[in-house]
Protein backbone atom coordinates (compact mmCIF):
# COMPACT_ATOMS: atom_id res chain seq x y z
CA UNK A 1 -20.91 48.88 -46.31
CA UNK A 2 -19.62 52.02 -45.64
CA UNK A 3 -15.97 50.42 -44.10
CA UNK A 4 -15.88 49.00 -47.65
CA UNK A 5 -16.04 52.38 -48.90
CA UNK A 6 -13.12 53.62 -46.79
CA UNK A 7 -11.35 50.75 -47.43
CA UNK A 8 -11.48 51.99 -51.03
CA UNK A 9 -11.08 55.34 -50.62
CA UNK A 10 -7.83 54.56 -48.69
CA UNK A 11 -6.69 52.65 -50.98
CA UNK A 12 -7.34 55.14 -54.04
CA UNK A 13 -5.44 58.05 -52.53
CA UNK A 14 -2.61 55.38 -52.01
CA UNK A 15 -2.16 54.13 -55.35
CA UNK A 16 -2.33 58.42 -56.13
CA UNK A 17 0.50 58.47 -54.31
CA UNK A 18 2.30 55.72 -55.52
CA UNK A 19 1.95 57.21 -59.02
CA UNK A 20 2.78 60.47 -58.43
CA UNK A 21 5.91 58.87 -56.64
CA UNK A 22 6.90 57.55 -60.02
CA UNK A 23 6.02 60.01 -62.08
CA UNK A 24 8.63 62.32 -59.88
CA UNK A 25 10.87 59.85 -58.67
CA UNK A 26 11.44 57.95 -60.91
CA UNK A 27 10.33 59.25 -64.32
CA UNK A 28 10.92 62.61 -63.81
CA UNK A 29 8.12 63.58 -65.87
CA UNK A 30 5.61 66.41 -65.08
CA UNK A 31 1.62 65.67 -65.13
CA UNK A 32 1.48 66.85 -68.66
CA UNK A 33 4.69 64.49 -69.74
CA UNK A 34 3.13 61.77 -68.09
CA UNK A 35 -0.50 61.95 -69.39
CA UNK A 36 0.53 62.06 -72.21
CA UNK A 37 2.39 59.45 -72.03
CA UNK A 38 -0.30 57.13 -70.86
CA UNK A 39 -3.19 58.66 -73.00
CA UNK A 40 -5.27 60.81 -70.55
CA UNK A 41 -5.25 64.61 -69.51
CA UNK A 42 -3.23 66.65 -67.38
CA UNK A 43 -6.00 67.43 -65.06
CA UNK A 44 -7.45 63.94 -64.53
CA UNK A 45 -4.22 62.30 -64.05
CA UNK A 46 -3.82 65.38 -61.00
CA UNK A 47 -7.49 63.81 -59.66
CA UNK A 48 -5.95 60.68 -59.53
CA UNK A 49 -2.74 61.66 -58.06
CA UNK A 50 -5.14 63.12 -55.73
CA UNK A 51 -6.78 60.34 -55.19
CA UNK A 52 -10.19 61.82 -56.58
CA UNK A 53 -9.66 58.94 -59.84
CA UNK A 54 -8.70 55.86 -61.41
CA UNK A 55 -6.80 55.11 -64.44
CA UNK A 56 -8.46 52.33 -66.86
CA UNK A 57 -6.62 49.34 -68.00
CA UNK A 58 -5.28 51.34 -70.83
CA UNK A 59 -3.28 53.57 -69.12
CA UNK A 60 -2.36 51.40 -66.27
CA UNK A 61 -0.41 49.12 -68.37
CA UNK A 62 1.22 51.89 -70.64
CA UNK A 63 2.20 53.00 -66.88
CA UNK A 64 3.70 49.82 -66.30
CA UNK A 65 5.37 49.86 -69.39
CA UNK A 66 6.70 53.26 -68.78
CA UNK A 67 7.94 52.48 -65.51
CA UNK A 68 8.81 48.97 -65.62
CA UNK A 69 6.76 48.49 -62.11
CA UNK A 70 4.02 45.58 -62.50
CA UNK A 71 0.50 46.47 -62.29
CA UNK A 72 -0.14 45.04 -58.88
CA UNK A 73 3.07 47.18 -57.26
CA UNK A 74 1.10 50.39 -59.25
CA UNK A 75 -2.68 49.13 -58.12
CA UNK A 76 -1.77 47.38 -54.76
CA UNK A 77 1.45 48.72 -53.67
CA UNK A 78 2.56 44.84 -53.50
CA UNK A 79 6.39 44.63 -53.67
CA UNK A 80 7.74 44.22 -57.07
CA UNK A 81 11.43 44.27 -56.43
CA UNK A 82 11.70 40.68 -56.87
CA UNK A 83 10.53 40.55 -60.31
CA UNK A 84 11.94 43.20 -61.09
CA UNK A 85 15.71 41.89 -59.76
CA UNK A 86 15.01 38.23 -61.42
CA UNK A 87 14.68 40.09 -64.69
CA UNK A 88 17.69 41.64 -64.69
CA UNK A 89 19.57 38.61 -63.42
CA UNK A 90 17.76 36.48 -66.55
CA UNK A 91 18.73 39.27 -69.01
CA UNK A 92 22.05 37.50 -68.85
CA UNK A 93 20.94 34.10 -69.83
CA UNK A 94 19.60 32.46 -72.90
CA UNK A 95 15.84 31.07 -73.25
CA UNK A 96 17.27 27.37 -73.04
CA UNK A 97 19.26 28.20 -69.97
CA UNK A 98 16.28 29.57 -68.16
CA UNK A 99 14.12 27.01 -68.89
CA UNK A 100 16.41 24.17 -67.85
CA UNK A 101 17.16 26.63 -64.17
CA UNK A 102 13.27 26.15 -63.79
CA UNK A 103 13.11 22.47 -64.01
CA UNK A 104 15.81 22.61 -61.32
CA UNK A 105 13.62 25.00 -58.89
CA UNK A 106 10.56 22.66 -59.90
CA UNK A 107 12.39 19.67 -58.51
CA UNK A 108 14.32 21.47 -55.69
CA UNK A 109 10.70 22.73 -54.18
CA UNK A 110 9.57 18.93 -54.58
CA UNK A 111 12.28 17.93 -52.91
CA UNK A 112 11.49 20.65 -49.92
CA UNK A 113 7.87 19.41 -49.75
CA UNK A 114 8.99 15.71 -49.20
């Protein structure tokens, strides 16, 4: 039980850090920009870049928005580059055209399977 708790606790002051990384890093936004920018106080967005807190839904995906960094990259620290490089290669193409590049991954993994 209590390596559950430290398992948690580690991961809270990560994702703290991970947010305070892109409020300064990438947003360049202070803690009073930023919260209000995702709906919650100066102070408690500090206790979560402390690791002391946790945003709620809310402001996690008005984060995401902000930042254009998925929820699991902001949560988990999983790597997000890959969506986030597929977008901007898709920007270029039309609905039609993507949809007719994913039958052709559909039926090039098939083929990989076989």
């Amino acid at each position: 039980m209590k390596n559950c708790y430290n398992t948690e606790k580690t991961e809270q002051i990560e994702r703290g850090k991970r947010i305070k990384f892109i409020r300064e890093n990438e947003l360049h936004m202070n803690k009073t920009q930023l919260a209000r920018e995702i709906g919650v106080s100066s102070q408690f967005l500090g206790l979560v870049e402390d690791g002391k807190g946790n945003l709620v839904y809310r402001s996690i995906k008005k984060l995401r928005d902000l930042s254009g960094h998925s929820a699991d990259y902001i949560l988990y620290g999983l790597d997000d580059s890959v969506i986030n490089e597929t977008k901007e290669i898709l920007s270029n193409y039309t609905e039609q055209e993507i949809h007719k590049a994913l039958e052709l991954l559909n039926e090039i993994a098939i083929f990989i399977k076989k």
